[in-house]
Protein backbone atom coordinates (compact mmCIF):
# COMPACT_ATOMS: atom_id res chain seq x y z
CA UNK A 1 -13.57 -13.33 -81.62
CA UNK A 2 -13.14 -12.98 -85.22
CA UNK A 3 -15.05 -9.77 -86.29
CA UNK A 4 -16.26 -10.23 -89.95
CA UNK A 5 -17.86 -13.52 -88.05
CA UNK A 6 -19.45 -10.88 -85.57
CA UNK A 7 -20.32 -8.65 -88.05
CA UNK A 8 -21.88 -11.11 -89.74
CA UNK A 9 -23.70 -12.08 -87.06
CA UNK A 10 -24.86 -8.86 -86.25
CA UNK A 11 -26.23 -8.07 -89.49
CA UNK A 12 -28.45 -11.50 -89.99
CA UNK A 13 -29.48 -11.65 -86.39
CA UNK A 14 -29.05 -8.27 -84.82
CA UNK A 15 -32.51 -6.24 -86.45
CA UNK A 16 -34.01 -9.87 -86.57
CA UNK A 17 -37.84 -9.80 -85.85
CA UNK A 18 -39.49 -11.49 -83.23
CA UNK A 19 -39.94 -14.94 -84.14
CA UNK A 20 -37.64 -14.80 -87.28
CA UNK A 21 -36.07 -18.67 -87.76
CA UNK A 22 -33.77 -19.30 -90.28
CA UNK A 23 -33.02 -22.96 -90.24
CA UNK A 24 -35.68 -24.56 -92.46
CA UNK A 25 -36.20 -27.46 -90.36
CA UNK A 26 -36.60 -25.52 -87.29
CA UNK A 27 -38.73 -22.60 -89.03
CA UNK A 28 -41.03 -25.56 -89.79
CA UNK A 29 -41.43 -26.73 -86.23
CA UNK A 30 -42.25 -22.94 -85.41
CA UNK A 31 -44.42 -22.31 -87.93
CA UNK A 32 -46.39 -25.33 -86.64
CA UNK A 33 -46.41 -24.58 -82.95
CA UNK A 34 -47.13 -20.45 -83.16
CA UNK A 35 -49.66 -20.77 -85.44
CA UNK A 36 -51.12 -17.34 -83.94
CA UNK A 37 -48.20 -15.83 -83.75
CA UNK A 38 -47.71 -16.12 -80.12
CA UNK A 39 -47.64 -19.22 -77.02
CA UNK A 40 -49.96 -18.82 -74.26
CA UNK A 41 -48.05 -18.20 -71.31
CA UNK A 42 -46.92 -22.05 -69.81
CA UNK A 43 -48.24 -21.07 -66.03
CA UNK A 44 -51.42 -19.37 -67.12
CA UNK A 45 -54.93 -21.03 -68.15
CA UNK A 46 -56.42 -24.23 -66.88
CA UNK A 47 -53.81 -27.63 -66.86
CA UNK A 48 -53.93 -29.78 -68.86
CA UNK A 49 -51.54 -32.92 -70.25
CA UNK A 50 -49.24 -31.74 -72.00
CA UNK A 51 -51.00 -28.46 -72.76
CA UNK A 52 -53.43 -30.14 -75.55
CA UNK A 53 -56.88 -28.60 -75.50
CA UNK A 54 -58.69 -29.47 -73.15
CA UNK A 55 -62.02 -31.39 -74.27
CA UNK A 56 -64.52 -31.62 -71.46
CA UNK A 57 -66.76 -34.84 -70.53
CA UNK A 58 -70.11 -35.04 -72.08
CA UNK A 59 -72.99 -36.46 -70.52
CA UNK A 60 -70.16 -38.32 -67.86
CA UNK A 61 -68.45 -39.49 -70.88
CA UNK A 62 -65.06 -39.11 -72.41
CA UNK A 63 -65.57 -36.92 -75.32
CA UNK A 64 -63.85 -38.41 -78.75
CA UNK A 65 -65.58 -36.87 -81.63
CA UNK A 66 -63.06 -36.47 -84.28
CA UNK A 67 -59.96 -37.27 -82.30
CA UNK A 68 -56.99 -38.97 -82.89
CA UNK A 69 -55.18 -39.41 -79.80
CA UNK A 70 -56.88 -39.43 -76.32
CA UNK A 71 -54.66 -38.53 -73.41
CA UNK A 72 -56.77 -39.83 -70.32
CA UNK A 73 -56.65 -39.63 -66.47
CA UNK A 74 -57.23 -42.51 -64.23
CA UNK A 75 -56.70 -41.40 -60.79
CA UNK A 76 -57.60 -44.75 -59.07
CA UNK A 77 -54.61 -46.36 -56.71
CA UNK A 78 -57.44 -49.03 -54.71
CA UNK A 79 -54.61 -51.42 -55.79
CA UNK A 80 -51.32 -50.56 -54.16
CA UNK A 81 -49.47 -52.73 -51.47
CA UNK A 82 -47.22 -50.32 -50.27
CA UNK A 83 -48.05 -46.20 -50.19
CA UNK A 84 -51.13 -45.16 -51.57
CA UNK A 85 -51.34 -41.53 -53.45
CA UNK A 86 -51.38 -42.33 -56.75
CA UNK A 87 -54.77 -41.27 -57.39
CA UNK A 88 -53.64 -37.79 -57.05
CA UNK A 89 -51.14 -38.57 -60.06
CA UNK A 90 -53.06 -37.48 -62.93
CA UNK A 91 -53.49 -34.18 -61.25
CA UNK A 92 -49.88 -33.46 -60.85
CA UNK A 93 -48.81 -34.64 -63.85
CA UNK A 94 -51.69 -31.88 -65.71
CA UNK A 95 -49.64 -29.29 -63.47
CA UNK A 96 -46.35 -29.49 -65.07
CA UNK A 97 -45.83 -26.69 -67.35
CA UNK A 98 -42.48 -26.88 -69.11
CA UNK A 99 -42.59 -30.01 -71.18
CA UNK A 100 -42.44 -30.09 -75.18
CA UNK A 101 -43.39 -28.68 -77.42
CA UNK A 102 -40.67 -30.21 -79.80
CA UNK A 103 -38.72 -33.58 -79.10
CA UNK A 104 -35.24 -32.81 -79.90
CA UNK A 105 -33.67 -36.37 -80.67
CA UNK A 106 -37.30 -37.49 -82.57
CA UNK A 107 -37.14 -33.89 -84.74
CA UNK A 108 -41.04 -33.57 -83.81
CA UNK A 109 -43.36 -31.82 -82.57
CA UNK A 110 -46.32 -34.12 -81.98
CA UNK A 111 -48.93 -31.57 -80.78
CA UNK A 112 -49.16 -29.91 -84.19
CA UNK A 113 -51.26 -30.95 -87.13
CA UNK A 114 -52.86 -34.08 -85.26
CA UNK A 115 -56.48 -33.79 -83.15
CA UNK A 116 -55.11 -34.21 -79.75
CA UNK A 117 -57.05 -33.05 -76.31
CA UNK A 118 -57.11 -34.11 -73.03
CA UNK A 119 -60.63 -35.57 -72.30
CA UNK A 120 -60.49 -35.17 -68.59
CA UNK A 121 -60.59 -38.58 -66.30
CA UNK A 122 -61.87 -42.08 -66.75
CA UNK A 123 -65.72 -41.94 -64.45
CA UNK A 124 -65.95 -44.61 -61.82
CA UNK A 125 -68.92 -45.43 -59.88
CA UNK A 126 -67.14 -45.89 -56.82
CA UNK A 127 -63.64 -45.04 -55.28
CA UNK A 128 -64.15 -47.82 -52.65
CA UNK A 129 -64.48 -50.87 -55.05
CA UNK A 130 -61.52 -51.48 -57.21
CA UNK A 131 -63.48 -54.44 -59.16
CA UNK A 132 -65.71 -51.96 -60.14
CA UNK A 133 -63.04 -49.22 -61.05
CA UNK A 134 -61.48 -51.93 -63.26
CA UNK A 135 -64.82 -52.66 -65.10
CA UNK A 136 -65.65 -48.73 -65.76
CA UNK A 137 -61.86 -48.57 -67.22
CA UNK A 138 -62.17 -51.11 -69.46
CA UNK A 139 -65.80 -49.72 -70.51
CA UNK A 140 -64.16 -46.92 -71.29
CA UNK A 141 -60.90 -47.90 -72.89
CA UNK A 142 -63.18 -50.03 -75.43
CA UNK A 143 -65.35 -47.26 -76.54
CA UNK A 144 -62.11 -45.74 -77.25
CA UNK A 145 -60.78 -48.06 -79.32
CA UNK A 146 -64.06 -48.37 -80.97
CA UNK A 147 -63.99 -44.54 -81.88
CA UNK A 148 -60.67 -45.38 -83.67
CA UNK A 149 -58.79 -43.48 -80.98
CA UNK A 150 -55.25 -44.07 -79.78
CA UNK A 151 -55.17 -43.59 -76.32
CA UNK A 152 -52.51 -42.71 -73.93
CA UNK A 153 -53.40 -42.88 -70.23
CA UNK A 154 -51.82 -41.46 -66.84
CA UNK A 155 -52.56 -43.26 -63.46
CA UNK A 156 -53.27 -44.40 -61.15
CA UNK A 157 -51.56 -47.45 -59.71
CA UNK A 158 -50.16 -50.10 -62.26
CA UNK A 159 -53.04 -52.73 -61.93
CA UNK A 160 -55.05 -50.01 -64.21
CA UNK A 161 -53.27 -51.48 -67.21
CA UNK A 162 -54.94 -54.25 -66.69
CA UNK A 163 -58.28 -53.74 -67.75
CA UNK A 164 -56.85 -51.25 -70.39
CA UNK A 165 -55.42 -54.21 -72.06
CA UNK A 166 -58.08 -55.93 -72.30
CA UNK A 167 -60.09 -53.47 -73.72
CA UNK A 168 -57.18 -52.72 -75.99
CA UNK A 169 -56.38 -56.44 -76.74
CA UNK A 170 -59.14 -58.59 -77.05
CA UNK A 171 -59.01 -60.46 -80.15
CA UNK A 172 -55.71 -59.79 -80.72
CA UNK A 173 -53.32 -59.90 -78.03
CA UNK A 174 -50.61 -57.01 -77.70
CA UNK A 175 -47.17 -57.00 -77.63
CA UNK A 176 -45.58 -54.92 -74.50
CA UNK A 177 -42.90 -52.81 -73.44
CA UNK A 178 -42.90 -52.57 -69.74
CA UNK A 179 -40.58 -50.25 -68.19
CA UNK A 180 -40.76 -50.52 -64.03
CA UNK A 181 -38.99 -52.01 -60.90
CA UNK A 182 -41.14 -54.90 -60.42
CA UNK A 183 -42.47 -57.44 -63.40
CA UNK A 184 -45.70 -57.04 -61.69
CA UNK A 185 -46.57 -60.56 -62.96
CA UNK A 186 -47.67 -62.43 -59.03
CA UNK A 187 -50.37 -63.83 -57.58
CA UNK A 188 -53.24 -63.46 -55.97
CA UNK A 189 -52.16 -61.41 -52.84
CA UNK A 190 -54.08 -61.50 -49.61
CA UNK A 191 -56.85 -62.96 -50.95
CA UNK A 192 -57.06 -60.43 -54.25
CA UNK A 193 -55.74 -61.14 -57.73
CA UNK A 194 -56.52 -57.57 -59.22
CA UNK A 195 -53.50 -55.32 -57.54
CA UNK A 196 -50.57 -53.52 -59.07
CA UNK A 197 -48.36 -56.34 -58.08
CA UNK A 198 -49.87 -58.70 -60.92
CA UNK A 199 -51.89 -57.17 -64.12
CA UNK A 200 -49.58 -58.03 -66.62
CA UNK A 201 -49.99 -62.53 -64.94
CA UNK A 202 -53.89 -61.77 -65.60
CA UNK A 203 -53.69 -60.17 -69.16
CA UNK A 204 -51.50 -62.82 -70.26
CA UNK A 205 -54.39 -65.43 -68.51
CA UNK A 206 -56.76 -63.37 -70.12
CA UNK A 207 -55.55 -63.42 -74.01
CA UNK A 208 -54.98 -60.51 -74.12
CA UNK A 209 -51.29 -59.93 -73.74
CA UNK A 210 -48.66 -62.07 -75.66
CA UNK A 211 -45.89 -62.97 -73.10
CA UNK A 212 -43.37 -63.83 -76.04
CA UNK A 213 -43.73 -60.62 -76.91
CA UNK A 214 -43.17 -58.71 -73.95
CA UNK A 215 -40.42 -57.10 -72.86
CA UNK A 216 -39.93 -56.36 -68.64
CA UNK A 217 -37.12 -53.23 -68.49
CA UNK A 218 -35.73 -52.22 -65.38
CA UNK A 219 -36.53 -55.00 -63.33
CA UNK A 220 -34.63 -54.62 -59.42
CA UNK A 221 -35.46 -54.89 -55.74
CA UNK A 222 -36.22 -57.99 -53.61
CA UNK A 223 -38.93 -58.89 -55.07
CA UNK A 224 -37.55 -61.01 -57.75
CA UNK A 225 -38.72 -64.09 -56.09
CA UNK A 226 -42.72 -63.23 -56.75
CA UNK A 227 -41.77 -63.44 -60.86
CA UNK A 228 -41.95 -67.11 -62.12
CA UNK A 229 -45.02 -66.34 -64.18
CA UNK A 230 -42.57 -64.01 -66.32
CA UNK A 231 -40.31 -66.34 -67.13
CA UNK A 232 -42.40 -69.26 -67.35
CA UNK A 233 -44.82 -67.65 -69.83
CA UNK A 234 -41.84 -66.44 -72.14
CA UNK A 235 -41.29 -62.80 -71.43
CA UNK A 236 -38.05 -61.43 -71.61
CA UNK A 237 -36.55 -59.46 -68.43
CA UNK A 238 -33.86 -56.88 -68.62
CA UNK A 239 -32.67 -56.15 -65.16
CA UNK A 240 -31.61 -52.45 -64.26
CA UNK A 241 -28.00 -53.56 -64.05
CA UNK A 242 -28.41 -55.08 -67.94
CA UNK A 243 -29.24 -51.50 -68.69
CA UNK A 244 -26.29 -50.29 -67.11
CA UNK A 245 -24.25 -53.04 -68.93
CA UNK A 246 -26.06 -53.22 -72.25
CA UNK A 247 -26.99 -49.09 -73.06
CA UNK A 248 -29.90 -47.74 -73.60
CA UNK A 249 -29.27 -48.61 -77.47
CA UNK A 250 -28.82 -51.92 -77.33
CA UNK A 251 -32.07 -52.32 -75.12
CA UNK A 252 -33.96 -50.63 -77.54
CA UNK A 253 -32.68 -53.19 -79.94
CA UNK A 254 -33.98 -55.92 -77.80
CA UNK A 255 -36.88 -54.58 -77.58
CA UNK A 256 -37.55 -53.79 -81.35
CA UNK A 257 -36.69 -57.38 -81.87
CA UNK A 258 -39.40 -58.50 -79.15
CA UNK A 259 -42.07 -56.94 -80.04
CA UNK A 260 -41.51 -56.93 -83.89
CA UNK A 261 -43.57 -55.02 -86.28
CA UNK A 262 -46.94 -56.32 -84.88
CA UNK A 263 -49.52 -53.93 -82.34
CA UNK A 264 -48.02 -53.48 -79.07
CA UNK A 265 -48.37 -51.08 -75.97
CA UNK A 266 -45.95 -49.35 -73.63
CA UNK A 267 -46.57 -48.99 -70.07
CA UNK A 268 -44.29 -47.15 -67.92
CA UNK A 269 -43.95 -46.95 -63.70
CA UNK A 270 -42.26 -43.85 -62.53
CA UNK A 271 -40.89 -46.61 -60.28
CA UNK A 272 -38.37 -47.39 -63.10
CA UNK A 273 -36.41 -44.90 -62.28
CA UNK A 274 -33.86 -44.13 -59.35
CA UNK A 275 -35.44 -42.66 -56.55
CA UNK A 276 -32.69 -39.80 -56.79
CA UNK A 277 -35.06 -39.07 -59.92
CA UNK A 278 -38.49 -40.57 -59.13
CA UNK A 279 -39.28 -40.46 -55.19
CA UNK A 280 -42.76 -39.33 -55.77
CA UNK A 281 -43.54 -43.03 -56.21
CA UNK A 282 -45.75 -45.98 -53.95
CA UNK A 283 -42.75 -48.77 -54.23
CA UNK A 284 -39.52 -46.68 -54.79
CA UNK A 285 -36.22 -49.27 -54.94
CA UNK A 286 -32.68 -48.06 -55.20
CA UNK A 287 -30.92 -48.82 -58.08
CA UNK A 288 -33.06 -47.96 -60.55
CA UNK A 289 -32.50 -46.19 -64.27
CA UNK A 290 -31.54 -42.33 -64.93
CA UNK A 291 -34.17 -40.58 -66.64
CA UNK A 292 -31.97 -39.56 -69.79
CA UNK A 293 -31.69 -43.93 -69.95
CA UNK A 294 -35.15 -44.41 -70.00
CA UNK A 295 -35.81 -41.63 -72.60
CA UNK A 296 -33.80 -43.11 -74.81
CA UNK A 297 -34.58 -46.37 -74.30
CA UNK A 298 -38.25 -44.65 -75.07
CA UNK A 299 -36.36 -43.22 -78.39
CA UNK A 300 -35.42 -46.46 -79.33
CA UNK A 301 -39.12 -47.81 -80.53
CA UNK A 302 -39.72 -45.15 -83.29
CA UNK A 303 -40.98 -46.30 -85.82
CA UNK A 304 -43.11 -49.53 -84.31
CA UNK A 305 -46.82 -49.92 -84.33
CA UNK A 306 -47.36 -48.74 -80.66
CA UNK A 307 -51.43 -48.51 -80.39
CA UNK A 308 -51.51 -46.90 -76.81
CA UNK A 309 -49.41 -46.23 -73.48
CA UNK A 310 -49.85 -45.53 -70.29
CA UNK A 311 -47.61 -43.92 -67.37
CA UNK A 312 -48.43 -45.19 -64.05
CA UNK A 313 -47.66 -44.74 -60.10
CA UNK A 314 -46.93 -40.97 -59.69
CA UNK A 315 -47.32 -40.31 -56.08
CA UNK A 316 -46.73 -36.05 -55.59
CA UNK A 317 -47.41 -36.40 -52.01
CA UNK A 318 -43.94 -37.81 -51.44
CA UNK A 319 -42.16 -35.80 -53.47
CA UNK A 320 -41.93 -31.83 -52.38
CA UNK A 321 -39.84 -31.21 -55.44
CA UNK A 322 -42.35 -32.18 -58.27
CA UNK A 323 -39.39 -34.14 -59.71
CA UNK A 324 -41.49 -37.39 -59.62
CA UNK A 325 -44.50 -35.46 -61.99
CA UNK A 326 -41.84 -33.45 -64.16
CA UNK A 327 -40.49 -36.58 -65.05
CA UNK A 328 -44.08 -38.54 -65.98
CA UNK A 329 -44.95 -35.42 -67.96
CA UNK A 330 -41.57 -35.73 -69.75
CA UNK A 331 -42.31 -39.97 -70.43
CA UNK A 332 -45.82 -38.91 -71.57
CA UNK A 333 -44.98 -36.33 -73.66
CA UNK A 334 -41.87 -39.35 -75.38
CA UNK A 335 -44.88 -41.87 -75.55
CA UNK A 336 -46.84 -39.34 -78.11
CA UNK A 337 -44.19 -38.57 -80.04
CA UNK A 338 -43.87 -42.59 -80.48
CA UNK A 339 -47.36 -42.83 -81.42
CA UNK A 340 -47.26 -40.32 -83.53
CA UNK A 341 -44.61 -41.76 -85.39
CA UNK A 342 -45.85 -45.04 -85.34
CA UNK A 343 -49.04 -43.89 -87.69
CA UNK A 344 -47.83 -45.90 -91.17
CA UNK A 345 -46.34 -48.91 -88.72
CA UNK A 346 -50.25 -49.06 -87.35
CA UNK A 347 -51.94 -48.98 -90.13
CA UNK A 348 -49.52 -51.50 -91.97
CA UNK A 349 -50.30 -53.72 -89.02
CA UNK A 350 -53.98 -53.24 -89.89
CA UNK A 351 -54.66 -51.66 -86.23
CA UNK A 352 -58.49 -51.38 -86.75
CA UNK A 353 -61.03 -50.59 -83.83
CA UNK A 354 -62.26 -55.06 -82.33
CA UNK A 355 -65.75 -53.46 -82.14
CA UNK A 356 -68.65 -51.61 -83.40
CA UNK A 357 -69.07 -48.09 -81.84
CA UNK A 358 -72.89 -48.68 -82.24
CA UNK A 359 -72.10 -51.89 -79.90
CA UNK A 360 -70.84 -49.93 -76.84
C-alpha cells in the first residue's frame, strides 16, 4: 500500500470523532437523520413502519393532524382464493428493523424533514364480512385524502386496493403501476366480485381507475386465461419474461410513458417476485422478478406525480426466514422515497383533496 496514502489516511480519519462525515452530500444526509446526535437502537422500542413515529388512533380513528404522509395497516385477507395469512402482514412488515434510512440510488433520505408517522391500522367493524371491511377502508382512505394526506398502505390481500382507489380516485380517475403475478382484473368468482383476484376489473367499472393508463408488471403463472378485461379495457401488460428481456430500465420507461405526468398510484404484491425471494406470499408462482429488478423498476418513476401506494399479500406464516416481510419493508420504504420526490410533480398536477374534511 502506498504509505503517504496511509498516512494520509491516518491523519484525516484516524483521531476522527464519532460521527465526523466529510463528504458534503453525505454529511447532509447525517445531519438530517442524527438530529440528536445518536439512532435509537433498530431492535429496541415499539415497531413501527419503517421506524416513523408512531401516532396512535384517536377516538378509533386514524390520527392525521398535521401530517404529510400516512403509512397505514390494513390487515384484512377475507379476500384470498388460495392461502389466507395476509392479515398478519402489516404486523410483520412493522417488525423489520434494518431498512433505510437513506436510499442509495434516489440520494434521499425520506424520513427527514417531512411529517411522517405510522397511524396504526385501518378499524373494521367486522373481520367476518369483507363487504363491510371494504366500506370502512374506503371511509377511511377518503378522510385521508380529505386531510390532504398522501397515504401509503400495507395489507392485507390485494382486493384492499380496491376500495382505496376509489376513495383515492373518485372524480378523477388514477393512473397505475401494478407490480404482481396476476393482473388481478377477473370476474366475479364463486358467486363474489370483491376478491383479490379482480379489484383493479371493478375500479376501472367504477371510474375510478384509467385502464389506458395502467401499467400490469410482472404478469406469469397459469392464470393468464382469467385476463381479457386487461386487455380489452386498454392496459398495458409486461410479462415477467419482458422484464427479463427488456431491463428494469426500459420498463421504467414504459411505464413513465403510461402513466405520463398526470396522478397515479403504485400498488405492489410481494407475489411479484420469485418465490426464491418472496415465499411468504398467498399465490406464490415460479418465475417471477429478483428483488434488485423490481427496485429498480421502483427507481424508475422518480420524479412522477405518485399520490399514494400500497404493498399487498405478505403472508409471514409461510415464510420462517422473514425474507417475504424484509422485502415489503424494503418496497415500502422505495414507494416513500417516490412520493417524496414526486411533491412538485403533485402539485403541478394540481393533486388537491375531491372533498371537504367537514364532509366526512
Amino acid at each position: 500500500m502506498d504509505q503517504d496514502k496511509l498516512r494520509a489516511l491516518r491523519e484525516k480519519y484516524g483521531q476522527a470523532p464519532e460521527g465526523t462525515i466529510f463528504d458534503p452530500e453525505f454529511a447532509e444526509v447525517g445531519r438530517r437523520i442524527f438530529k440528536a446526535g445518536r439512532r435509537p437502537w433498530p431492535f429496541a422500542g415499539v415497531s413501527t413502519f419503517l421506524d416513523a413515529p408512531h401516532r396512535p388512533l384517536k377516538d378509533d380513528a386514524l390520527d392525521l393532524d398535521g401530517l404529510d404522509y400516512a403509512l397505514i395497516g390494513v390487515p384484512m385477507d377475507l379476500g384470498v382464493t388460495n392461502r389466507a395469512g395476509s392479515r398478519l402482514g402489516p404486523r410483520a412488515v412493522r417488525a423489520i428493523e434494518r431498512v433505510g434510512p437513506y436510499e442509495h440510488q434516489l440520494k434521499i433520505a425520506p424520513l427527514a424533514d417531512c411529517a411522517v408517522a405510522d397511524v396504526g391500522d385501518v378499524m373494521m367493524r367486522s373481520r367476518y364480512d369483507l363487504v363491510s371491511c371494504h366500506a370502512d377502508i374506503e371511509a377511511c382512505f377518503e378522510r385521508v385524502r380529505a386531510a390532504g394526506v398522501v397515504p401509503l398502505a400495507i395489507g392485507g390481500d390485494h382486493s384492499i386496493s380496491l376500495p382505496i382507489l376509489k376513495a383515492l380516485g373518485r372524480g378523477r380517475p388514477l393512473g397505475l403501476v401494478h407490480i404482481d403475478a396476476h393482473c388481478d382484473t377477473s370476474g366475479p368468482y364463486e358467486g363474489a366480485k370483491f376478491h383479490h383476484g379482480g379489484p383493479f376489473r371493478q375500479a376501472v367499472l367504477e371510474g375510478v381507475l384509467d385502464p389506458e393508463r395502467t401499467i400490469q408488471i410482472g404478469i406469469r403463472g397459469a392464470a393468464e386465461y382469467l385476463w381479457e378485461f386487461s386487455y380489452e379495457s386498454g392496459m398495458t401488460v409486461v410479462h415477467a419474461e419482458d422484464v427479463l428481456k427488456l431491463g428494469p430500465a426500459a420498463v421504467a420507461e414504459k411505464a413513465r410513458a403510461v402513466v405520463g405526468d398526470q396522478p397515479f398510484y403504485v400498488s405492489f404484491d410481494v407475489d411479484s417476485l420469485d418465490p426464491a425471494f418472496a415465499p411468504g406470499t398467498g399465490t406464490p408462482e415460479i418465475g417471477g422478478m429478483t428483488s434488485l429488478e423490481a427496485l429498480e423498476i421502483l427507481r424508475g418513476l422518480a420524479g412522477l406525480p405518485m399520490v399514494g401506494g400500497d404493498v399487498v399479500e405478505v403472508a409471514p406464516q409461510y415464510d420462517t426466514s422473514s425474507n417475504t416481510a424484509h422485502a415489503a419493508a424494503q418496497v415500502l420504504f422505495t414507494i416513500f422515497c417516490l412520493a417524496r420526490l414526486a411533491e412538485p410533480a403533485r402539485e403541478a398536477a394540481g393533486w388537491l383533496p375531491a372533498i371537504s374534511p367537514a364532509s366526512v
